[in-house]
Protein backbone atom coordinates (compact mmCIF):
# COMPACT_ATOMS: atom_id res chain seq x y z
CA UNK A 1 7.95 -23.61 18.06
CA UNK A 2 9.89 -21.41 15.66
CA UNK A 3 8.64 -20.60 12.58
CA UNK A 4 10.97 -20.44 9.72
CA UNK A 5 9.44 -18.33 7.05
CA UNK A 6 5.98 -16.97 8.36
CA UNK A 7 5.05 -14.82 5.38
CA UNK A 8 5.88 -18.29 3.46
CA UNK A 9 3.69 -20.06 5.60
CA UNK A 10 1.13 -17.81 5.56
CA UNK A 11 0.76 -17.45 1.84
CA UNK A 12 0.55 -21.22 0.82
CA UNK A 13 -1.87 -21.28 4.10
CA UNK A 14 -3.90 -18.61 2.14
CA UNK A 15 -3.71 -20.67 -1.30
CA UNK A 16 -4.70 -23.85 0.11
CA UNK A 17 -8.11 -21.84 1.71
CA UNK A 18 -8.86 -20.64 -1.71
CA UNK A 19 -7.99 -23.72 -3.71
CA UNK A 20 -10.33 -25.84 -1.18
CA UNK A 21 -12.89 -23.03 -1.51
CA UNK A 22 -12.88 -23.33 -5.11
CA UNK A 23 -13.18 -27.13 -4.95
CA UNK A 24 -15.84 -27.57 -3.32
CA UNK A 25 -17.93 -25.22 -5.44
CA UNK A 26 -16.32 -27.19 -8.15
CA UNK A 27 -17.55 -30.78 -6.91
CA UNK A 28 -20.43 -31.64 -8.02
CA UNK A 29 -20.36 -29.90 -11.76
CA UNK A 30 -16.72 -30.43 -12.56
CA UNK A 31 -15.25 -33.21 -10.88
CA UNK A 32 -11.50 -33.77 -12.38
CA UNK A 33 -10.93 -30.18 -12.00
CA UNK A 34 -12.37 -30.32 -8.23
CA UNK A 35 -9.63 -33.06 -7.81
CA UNK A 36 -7.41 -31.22 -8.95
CA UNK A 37 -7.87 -28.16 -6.47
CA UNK A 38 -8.39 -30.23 -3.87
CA UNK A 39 -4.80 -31.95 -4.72
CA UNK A 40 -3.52 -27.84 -4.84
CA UNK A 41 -4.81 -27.41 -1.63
CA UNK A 42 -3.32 -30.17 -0.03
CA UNK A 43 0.10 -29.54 -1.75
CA UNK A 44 -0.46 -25.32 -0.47
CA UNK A 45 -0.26 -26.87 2.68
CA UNK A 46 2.07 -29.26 2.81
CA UNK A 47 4.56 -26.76 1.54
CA UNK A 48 3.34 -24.23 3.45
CA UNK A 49 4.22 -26.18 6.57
CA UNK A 50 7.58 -27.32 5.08
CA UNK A 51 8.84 -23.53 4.83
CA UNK A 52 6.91 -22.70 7.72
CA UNK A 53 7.42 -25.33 10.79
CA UNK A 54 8.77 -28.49 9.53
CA UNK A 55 11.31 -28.34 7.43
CA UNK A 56 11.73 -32.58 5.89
CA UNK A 57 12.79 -33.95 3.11
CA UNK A 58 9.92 -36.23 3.37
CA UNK A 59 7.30 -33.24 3.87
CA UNK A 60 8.64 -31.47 0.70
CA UNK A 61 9.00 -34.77 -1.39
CA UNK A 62 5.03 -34.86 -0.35
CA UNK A 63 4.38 -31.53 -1.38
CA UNK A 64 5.98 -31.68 -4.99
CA UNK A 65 3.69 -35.28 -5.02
CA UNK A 66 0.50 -33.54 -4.65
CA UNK A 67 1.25 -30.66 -6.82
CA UNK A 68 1.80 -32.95 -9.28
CA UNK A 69 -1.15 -35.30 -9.03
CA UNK A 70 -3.19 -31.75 -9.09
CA UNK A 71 -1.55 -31.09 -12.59
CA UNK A 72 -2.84 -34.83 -13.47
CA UNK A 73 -6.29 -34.29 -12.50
CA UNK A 74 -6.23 -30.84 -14.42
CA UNK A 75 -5.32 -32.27 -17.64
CA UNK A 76 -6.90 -35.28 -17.46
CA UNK A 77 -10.07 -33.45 -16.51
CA UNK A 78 -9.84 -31.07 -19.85
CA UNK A 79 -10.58 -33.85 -22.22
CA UNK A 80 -10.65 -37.65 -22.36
CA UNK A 81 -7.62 -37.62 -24.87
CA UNK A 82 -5.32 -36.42 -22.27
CA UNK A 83 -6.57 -38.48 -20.02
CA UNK A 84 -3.60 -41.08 -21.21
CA UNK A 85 -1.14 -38.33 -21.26
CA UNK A 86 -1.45 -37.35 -17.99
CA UNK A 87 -1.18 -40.51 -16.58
CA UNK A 88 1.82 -40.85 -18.80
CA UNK A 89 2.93 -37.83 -17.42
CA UNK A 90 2.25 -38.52 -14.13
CA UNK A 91 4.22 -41.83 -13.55
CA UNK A 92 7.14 -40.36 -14.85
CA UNK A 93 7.01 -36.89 -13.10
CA UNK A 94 6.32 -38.72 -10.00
CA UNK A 95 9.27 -41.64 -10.69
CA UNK A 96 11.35 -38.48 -11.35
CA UNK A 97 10.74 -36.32 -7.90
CA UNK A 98 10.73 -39.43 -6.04
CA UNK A 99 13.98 -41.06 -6.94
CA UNK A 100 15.98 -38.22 -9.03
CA UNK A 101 15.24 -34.49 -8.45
CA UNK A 102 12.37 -32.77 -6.22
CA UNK A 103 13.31 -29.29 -6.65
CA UNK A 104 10.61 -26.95 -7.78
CA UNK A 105 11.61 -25.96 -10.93
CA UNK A 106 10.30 -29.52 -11.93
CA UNK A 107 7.01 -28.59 -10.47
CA UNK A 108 7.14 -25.96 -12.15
CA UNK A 109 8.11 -27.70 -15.72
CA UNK A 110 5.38 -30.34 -14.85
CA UNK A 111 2.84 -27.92 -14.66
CA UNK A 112 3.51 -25.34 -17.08
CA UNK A 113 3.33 -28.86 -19.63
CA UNK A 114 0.15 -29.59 -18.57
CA UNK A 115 -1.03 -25.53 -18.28
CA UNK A 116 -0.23 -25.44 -22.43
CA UNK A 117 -2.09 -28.52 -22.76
CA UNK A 118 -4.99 -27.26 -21.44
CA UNK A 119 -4.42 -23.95 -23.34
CA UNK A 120 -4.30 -25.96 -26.66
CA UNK A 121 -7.65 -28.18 -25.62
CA UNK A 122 -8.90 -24.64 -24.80
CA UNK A 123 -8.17 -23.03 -28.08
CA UNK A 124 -9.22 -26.44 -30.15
CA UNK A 125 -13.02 -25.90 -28.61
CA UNK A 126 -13.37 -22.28 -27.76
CA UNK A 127 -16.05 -21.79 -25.61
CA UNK A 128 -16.64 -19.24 -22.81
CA UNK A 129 -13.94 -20.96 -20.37
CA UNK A 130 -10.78 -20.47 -22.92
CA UNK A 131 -10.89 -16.52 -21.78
CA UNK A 132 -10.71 -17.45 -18.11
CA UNK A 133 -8.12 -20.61 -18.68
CA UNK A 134 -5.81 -18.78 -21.18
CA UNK A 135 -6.06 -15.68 -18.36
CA UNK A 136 -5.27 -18.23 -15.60
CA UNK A 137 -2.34 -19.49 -17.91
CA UNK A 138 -0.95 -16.00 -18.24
CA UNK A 139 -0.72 -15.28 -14.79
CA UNK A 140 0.59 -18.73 -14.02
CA UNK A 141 3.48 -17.67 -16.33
CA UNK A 142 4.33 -15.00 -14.62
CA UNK A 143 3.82 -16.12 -11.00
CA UNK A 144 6.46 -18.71 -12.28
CA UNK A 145 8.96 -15.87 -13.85
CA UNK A 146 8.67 -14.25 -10.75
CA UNK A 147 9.14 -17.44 -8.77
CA UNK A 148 12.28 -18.50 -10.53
CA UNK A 149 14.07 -15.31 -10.91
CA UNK A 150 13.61 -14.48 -6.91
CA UNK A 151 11.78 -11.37 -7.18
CA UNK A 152 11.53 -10.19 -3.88
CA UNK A 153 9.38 -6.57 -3.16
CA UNK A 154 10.88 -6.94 0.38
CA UNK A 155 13.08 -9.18 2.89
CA UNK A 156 10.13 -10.11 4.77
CA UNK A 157 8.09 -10.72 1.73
CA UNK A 158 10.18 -12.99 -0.40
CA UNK A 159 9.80 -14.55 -4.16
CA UNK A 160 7.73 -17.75 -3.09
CA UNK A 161 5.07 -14.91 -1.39
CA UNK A 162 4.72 -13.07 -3.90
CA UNK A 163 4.22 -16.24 -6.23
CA UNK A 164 1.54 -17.25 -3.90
CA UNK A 165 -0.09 -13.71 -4.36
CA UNK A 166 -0.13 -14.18 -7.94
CA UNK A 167 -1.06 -18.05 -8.32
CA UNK A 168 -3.98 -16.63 -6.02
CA UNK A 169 -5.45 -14.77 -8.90
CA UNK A 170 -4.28 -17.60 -11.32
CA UNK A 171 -5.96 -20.07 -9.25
CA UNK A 172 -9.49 -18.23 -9.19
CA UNK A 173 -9.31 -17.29 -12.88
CA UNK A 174 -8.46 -21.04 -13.63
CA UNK A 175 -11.30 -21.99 -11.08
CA UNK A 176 -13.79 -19.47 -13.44
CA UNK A 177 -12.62 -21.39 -16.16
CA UNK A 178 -13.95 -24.69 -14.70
CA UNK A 179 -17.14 -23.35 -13.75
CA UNK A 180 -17.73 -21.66 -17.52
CA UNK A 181 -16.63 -24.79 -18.70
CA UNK A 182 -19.39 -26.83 -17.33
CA UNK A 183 -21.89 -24.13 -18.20
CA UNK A 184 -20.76 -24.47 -21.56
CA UNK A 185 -21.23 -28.62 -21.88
CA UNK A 186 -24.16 -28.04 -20.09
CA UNK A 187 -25.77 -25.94 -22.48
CA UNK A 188 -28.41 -27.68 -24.78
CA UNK A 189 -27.66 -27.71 -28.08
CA UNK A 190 -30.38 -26.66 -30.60
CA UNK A 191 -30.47 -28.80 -33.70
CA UNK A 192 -32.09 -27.69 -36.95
CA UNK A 193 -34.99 -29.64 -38.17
């Protein structure tokens, strides 16, 4: 078996261990945003194993599927209001990769939407996650800068490696964000009397 793009492979291999990590210590406090690592995982691997052994259309169109049902589950999972939204989102994201385009830059597009939704839910009711999410976002940013302009430190390390480097830190600064908060919401308030 020849493998295509091992560092490739190996990086999404190494997301989709952290992003499964982080869900299940995610499960049973913040469910939506367990989803939706468990969704990152699953697309980690997927594309992971597209660059890596198996290069098919289908495989890909699979990956950019579960990347975007992990953006759904993020933003639906960061207030009930979006809830709607990212369903709306969803359907046509999903219509869109399916039938029309399934290059990443409309991963990308989907998620960095739904990244600056959660920023401005995060801002709207600052609490000790909006540090950790607005972090996360930063990073995300520039894991996709990186990303699309095809930085590349080295031939064998390539610009989808080192965007898997840096959505690693994203990915566990987003995950503190989750676990803040549900610290936060599970706080008890302390009314005046």
């Amino acid at each position: 078996m020849t493998i295509h793009e091992p560092m490739t492979l190996a990086t999404d291999y190494m997301l989709t261990i952290a992003a499964a990590v982080f869900a299940a210590m995610l499960w049973r406090s913040n469910r939506m945003w367990a989803l939706a690592f468990v969704f990152t995982a699953l697309g980690s691997f997927l594309g992971g194993t597209y660059h890596g052994l198996l290069q098919e259309p289908w495989l890909w169109k699979l990956t950019v599927l579960a990347i975007g049902i992990a953006s759904f589950f993020l933003l639906a999972g960061s207030g009930r209001a979006l809830a709607v939204l990212a369903t709306i989102k969803l359907v046509a994201y999903s219509t869109w990769v399916i039938f029309f385009n399934d290059e990443f830059e409309w991963v990308i597009a989907d998620y960095g939407i739904t990244l600056l939704l959660v920023a401005g839910a995060a801002i709207v009711r600052p609490d000790e996650s909006t540090k950790w999410i607005l972090g996360s976002i930063v990073v995300s940013v520039a894991g996709a800068i990186v990303q699309q302009q095809g930085i590349a430190p080295h031939r064998h390390f390539n610009h989808n490696d080192l965007y898997h480097v840096i959505q690693l830190v994203a990915l566990w600064l987003l995950y503190r964000g989750g676990v803040a908060m549900t610290s936060a919401t599970a706080r008890p308030t302390i009314r005046p009397t």
